[in-house]
C-alpha atoms as a PDB file:
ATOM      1  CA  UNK A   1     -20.868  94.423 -33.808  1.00  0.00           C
ATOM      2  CA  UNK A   2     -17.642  95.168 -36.026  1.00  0.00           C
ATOM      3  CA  UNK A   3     -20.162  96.672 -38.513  1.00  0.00           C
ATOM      4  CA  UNK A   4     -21.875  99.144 -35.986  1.00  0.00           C
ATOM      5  CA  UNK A   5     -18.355 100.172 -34.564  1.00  0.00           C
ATOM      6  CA  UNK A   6     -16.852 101.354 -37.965  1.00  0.00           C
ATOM      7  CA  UNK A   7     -20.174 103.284 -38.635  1.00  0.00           C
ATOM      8  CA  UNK A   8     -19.575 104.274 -35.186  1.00  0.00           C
ATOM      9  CA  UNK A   9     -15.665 105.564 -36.149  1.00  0.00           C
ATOM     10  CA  UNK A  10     -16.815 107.461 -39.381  1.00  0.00           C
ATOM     11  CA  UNK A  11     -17.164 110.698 -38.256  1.00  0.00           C
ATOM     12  CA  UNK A  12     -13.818 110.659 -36.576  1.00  0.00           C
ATOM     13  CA  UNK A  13     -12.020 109.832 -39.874  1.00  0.00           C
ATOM     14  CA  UNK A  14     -13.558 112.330 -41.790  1.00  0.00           C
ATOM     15  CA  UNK A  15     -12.378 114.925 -38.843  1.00  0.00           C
ATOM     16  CA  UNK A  16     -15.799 115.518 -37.384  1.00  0.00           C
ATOM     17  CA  UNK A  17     -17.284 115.368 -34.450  1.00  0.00           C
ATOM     18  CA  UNK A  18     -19.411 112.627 -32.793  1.00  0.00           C
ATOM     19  CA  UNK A  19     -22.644 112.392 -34.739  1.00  0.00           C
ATOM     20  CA  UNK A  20     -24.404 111.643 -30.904  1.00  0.00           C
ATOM     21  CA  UNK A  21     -24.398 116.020 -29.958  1.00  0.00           C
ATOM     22  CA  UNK A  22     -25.182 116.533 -27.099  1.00  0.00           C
ATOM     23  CA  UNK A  23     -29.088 118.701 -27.204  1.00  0.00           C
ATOM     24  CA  UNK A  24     -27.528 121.751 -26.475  1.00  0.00           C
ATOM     25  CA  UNK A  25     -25.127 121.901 -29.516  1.00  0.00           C
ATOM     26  CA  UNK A  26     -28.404 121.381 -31.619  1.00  0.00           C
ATOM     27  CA  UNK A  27     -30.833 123.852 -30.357  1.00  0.00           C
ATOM     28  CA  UNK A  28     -31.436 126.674 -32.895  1.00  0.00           C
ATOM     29  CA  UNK A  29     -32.518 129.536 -31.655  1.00  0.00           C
ATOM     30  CA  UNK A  30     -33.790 132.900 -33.239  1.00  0.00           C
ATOM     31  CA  UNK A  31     -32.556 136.034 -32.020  1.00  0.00           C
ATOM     32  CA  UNK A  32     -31.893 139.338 -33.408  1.00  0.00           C
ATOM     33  CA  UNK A  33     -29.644 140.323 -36.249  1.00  0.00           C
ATOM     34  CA  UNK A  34     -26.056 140.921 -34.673  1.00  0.00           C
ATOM     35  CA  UNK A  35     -25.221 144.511 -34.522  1.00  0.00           C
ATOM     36  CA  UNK A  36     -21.864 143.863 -35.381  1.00  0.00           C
ATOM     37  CA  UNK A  37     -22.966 141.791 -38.386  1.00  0.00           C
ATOM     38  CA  UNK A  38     -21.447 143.649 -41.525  1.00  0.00           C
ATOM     39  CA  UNK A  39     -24.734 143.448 -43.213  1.00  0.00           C
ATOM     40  CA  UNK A  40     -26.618 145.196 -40.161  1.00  0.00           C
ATOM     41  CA  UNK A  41     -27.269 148.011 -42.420  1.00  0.00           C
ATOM     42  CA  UNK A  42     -25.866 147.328 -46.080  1.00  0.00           C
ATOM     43  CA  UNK A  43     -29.232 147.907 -47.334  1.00  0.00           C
ATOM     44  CA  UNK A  44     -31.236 151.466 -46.384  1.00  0.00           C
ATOM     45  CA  UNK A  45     -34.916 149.165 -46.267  1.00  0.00           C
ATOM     46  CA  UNK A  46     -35.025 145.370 -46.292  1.00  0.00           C
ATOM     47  CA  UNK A  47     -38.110 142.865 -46.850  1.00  0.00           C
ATOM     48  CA  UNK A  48     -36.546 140.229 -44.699  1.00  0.00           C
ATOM     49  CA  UNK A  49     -34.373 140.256 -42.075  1.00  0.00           C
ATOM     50  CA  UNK A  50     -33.726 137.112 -39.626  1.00  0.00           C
ATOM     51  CA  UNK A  51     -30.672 135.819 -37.795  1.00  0.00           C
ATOM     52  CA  UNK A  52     -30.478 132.324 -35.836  1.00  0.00           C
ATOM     53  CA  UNK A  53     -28.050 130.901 -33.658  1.00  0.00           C
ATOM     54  CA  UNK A  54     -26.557 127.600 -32.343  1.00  0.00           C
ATOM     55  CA  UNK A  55     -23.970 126.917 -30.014  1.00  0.00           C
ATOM     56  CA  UNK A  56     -20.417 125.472 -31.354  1.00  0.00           C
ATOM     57  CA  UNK A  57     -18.393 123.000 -28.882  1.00  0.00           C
ATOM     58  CA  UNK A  58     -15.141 124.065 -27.744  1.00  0.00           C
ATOM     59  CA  UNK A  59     -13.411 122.226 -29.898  1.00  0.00           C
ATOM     60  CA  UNK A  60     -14.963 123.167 -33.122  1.00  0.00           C
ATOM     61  CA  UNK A  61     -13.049 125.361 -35.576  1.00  0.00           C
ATOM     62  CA  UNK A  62     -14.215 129.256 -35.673  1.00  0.00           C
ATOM     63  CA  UNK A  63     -12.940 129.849 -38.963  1.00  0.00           C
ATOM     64  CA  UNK A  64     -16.053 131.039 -40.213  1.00  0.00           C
ATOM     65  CA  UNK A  65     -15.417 130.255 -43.837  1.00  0.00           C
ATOM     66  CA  UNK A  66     -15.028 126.803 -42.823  1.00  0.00           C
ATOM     67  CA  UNK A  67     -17.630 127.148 -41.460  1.00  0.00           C
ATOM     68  CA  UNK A  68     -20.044 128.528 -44.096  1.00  0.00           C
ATOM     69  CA  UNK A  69     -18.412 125.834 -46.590  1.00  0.00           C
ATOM     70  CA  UNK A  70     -19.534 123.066 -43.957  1.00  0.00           C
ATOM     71  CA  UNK A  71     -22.640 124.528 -43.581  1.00  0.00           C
ATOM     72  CA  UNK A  72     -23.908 124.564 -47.153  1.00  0.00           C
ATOM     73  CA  UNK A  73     -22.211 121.256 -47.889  1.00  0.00           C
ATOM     74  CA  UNK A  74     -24.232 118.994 -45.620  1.00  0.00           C
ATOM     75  CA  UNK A  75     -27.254 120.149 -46.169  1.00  0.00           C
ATOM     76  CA  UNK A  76     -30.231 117.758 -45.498  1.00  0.00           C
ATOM     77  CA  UNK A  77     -30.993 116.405 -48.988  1.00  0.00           C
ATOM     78  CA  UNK A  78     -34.390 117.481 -49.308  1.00  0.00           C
ATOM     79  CA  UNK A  79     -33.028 121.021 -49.216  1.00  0.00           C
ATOM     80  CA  UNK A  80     -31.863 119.976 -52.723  1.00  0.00           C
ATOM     81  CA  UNK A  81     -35.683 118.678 -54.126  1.00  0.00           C
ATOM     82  CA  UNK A  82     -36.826 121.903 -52.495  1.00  0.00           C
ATOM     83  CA  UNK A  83     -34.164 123.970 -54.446  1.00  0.00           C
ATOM     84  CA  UNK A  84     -34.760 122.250 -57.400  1.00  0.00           C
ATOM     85  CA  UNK A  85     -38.894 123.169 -57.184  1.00  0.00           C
ATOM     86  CA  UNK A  86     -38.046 126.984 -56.973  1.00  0.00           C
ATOM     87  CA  UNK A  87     -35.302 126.218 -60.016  1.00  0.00           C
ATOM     88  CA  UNK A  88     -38.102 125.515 -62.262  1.00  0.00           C
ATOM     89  CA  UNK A  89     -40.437 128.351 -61.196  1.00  0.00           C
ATOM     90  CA  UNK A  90     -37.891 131.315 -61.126  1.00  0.00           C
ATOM     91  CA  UNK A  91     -36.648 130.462 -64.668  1.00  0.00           C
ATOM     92  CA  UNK A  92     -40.142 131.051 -66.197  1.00  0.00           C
ATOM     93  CA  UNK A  93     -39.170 134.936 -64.853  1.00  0.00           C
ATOM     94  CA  UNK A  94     -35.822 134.814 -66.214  1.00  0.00           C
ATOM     95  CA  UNK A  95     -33.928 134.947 -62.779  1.00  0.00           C
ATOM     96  CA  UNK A  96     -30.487 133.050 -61.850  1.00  0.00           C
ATOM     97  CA  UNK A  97     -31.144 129.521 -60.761  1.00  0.00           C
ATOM     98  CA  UNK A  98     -29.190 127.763 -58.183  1.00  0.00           C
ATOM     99  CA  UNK A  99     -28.052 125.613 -61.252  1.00  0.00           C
ATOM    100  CA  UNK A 100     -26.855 128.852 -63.224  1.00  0.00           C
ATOM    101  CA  UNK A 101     -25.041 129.824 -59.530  1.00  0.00           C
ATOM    102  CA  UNK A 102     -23.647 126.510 -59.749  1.00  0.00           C
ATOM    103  CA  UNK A 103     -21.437 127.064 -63.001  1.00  0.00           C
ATOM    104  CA  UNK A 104     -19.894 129.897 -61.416  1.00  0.00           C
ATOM    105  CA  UNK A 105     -19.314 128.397 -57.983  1.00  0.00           C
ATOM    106  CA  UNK A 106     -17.304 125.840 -60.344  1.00  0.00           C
ATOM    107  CA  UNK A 107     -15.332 128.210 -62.111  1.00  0.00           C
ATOM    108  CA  UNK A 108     -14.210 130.443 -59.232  1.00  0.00           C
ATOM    109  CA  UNK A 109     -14.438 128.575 -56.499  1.00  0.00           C
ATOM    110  CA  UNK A 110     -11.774 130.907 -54.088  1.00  0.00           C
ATOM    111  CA  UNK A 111     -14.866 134.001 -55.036  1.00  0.00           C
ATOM    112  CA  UNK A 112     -17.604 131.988 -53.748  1.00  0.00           C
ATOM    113  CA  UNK A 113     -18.703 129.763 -50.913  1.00  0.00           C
ATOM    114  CA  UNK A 114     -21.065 126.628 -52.480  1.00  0.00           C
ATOM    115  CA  UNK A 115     -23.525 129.025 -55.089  1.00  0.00           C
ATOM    116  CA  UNK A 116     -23.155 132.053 -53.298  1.00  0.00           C
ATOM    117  CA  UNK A 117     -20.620 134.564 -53.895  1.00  0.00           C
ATOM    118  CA  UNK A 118     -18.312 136.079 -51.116  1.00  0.00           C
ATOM    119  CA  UNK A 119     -18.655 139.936 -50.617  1.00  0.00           C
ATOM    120  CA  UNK A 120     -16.754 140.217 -47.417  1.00  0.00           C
ATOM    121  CA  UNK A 121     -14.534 138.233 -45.176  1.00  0.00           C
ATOM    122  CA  UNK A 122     -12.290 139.008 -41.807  1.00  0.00           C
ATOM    123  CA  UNK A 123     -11.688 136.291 -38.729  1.00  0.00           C
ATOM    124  CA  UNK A 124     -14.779 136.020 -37.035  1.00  0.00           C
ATOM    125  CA  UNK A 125     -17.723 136.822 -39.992  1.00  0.00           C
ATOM    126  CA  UNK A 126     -18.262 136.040 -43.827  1.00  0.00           C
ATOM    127  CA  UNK A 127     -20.748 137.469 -45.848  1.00  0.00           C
ATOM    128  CA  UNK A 128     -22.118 136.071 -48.385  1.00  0.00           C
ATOM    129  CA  UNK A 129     -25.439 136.885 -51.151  1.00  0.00           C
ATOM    130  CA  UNK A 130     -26.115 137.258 -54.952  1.00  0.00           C
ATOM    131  CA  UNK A 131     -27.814 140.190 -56.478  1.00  0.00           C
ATOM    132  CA  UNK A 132     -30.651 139.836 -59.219  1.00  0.00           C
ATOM    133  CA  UNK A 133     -33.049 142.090 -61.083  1.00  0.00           C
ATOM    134  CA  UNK A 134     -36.008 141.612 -58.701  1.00  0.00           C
ATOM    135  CA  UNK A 135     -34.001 141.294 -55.194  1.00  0.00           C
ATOM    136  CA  UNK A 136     -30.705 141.479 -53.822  1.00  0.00           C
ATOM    137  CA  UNK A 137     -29.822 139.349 -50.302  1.00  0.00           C
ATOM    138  CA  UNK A 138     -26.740 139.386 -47.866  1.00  0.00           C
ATOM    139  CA  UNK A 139     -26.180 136.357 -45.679  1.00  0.00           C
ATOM    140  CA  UNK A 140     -23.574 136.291 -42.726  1.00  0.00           C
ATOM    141  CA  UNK A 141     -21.656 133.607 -40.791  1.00  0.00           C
ATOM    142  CA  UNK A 142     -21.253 135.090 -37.699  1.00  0.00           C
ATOM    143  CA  UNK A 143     -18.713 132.913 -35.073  1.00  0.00           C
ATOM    144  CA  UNK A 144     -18.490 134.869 -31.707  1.00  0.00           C
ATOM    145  CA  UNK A 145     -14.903 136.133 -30.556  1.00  0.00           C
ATOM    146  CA  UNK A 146     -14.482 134.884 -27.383  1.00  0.00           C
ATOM    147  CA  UNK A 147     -16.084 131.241 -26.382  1.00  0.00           C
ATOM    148  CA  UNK A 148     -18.015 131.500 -22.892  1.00  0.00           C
ATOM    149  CA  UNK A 149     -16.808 129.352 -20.393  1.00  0.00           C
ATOM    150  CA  UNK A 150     -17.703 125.875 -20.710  1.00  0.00           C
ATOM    151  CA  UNK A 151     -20.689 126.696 -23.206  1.00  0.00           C
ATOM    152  CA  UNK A 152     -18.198 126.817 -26.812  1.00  0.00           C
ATOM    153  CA  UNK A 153     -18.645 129.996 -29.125  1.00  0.00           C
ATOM    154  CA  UNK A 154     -22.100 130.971 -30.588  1.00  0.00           C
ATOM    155  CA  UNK A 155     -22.134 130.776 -34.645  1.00  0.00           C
ATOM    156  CA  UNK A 156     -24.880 133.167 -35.792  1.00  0.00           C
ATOM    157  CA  UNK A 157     -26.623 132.710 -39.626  1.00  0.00           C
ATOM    158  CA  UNK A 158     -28.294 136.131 -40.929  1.00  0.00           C
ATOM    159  CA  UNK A 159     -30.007 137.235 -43.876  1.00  0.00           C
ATOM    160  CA  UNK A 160     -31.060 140.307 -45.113  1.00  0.00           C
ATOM    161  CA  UNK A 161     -32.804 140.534 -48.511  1.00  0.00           C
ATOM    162  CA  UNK A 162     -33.828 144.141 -50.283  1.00  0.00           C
ATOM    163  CA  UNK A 163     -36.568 143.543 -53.103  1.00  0.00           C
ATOM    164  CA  UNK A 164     -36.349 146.018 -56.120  1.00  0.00           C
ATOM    165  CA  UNK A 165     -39.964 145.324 -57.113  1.00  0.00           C
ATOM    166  CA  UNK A 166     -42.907 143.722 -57.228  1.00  0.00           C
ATOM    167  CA  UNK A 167     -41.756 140.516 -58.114  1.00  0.00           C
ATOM    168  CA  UNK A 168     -39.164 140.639 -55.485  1.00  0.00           C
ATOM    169  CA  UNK A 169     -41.671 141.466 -52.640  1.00  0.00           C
ATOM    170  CA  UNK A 170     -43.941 138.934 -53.975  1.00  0.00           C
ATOM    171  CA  UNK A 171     -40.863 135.982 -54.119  1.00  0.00           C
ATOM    172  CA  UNK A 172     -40.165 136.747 -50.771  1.00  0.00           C
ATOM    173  CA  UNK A 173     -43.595 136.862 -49.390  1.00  0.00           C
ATOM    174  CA  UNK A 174     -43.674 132.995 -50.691  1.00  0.00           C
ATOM    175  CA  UNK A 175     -40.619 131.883 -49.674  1.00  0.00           C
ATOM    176  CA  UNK A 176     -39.505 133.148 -46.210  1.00  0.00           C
ATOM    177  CA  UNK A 177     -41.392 130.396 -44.311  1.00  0.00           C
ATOM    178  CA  UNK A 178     -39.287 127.962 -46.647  1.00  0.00           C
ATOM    179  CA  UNK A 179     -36.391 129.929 -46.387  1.00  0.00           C
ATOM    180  CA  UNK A 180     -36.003 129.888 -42.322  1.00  0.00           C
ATOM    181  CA  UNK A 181     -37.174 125.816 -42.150  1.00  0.00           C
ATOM    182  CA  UNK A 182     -33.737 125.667 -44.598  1.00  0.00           C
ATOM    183  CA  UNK A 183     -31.965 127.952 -42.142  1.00  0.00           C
ATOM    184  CA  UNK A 184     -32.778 126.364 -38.854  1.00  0.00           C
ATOM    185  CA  UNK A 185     -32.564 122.390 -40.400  1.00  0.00           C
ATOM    186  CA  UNK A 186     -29.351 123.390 -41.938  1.00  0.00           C
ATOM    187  CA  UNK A 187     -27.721 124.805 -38.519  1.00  0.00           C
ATOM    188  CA  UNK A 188     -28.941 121.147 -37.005  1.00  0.00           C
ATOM    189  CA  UNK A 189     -27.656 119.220 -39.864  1.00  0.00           C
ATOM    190  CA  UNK A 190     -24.270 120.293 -39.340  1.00  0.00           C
ATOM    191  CA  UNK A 191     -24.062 120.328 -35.774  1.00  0.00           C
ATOM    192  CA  UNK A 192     -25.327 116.786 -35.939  1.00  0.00           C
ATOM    193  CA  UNK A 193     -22.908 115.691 -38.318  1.00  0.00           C
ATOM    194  CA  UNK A 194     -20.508 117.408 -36.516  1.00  0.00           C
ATOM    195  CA  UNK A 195     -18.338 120.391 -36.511  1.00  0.00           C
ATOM    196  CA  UNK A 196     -14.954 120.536 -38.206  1.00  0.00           C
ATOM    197  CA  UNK A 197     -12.573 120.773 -35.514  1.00  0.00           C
ATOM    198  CA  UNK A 198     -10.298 123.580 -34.755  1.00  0.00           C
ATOM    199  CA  UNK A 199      -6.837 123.110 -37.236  1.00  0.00           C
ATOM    200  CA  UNK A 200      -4.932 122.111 -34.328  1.00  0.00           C
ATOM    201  CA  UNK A 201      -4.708 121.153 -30.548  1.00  0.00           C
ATOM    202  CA  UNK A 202      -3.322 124.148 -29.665  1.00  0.00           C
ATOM    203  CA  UNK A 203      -5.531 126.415 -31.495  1.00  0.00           C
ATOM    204  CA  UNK A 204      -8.755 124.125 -29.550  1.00  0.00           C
ATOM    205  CA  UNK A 205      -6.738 124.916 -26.202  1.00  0.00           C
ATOM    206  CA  UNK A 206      -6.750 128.500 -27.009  1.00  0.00           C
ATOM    207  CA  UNK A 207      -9.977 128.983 -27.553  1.00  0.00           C
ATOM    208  CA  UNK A 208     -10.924 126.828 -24.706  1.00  0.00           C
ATOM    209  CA  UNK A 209      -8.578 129.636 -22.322  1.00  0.00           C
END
């Protein structure tokens, strides 16, 4: 019993949530790419555009850098065997591997957010994306302004992804079924583990007004 209530108090000393969300903090949903978004219309013609959303508690932090950071750091670890598979094929075309992204994230960690570097920033969205010889991709984390009563904010992932040729168009016709299973376990993943909290109990009163 002593053993299943420490497992139990885990997530509380690492400042999360309880791991037991309710199902309506888990449900990922896909909806359309927020108007507001800033990378609604960075690009004049994408090859993939998709947006999905999940519902954040009250309580959770709306920082959305935080966010993004929590996001992409506990990510279910076959995410990792599946990044690793598309390391080995994209090298044989001379692109940037997650592992060459890596090295970077490492050596300017303030520009970037886990491989990907940050393009834009401001107190509700970040945007995030990499640019490469055969495509270039935006994504945003998107926390709305105002929470809805009793239902928490909505946090909304987006990607947009603009292919300079035919390798590009190609990649993405492969990968987008991978790449939204990633999306929509990753949004589950961390609401499961559980949000980071807001930085204080004031600031999770606020945002509860």
């Amino acid at each position: 019993m002593a053993r299943v209530s420490a497992a139990r108090r885990l997530p509380y000393s690492l400042g999360l949530r309880n791991v037991h969300m309710p199902s309506e903090f888990t449900l990922v949903r896909p909806v359309a790419l927020p108007a507001k978004s800033g990378i609604a219309h960075v690009y004049s013609s994408v090859n993939l555009a998709d947006a999905f959303a999940i519902r954040l508690p009250l309580s959770a932090s709306s920082d959305p850098d935080q966010l993004a950071r929590f996001i992409f750091t506990h990510q279910p670890s076959w995410i990792g065997n599946l990044t690793h598979i598309r390391d080995v094929i994209v090298a044989c075309f001379g692109l940037k591997t997650a592992k060459h992204l890596a090295t970077l994230a490492g050596d300017s960690a303030k520009g970037r957010v886990g491989i990907f570097k940050v393009y834009s920033t401001n107190e509700t969205e970040i945007v995030l994306g990499e640019d490469d010889k055969h495509l270039d991709f935006r994504v945003s984390v998107l926390c709305s302004v105002e929470p809805a009563p009793e239902s928490g904010r909505q946090l909304t992932l987006s990607t947009v992804v603009h292919c300079h040729n035919l390798l590009g168009r190609a990649y993405i016709l492969v990968i987008a079924p991978f790449h939204r299973m990633v999306v929509k376990a990753s949004l589950r993943r961390a609401a499961s583990v559980g949000w980071p909290q807001a930085t204080s109990p004031r600031r999770a009163r606020d945002a509860a007004a």
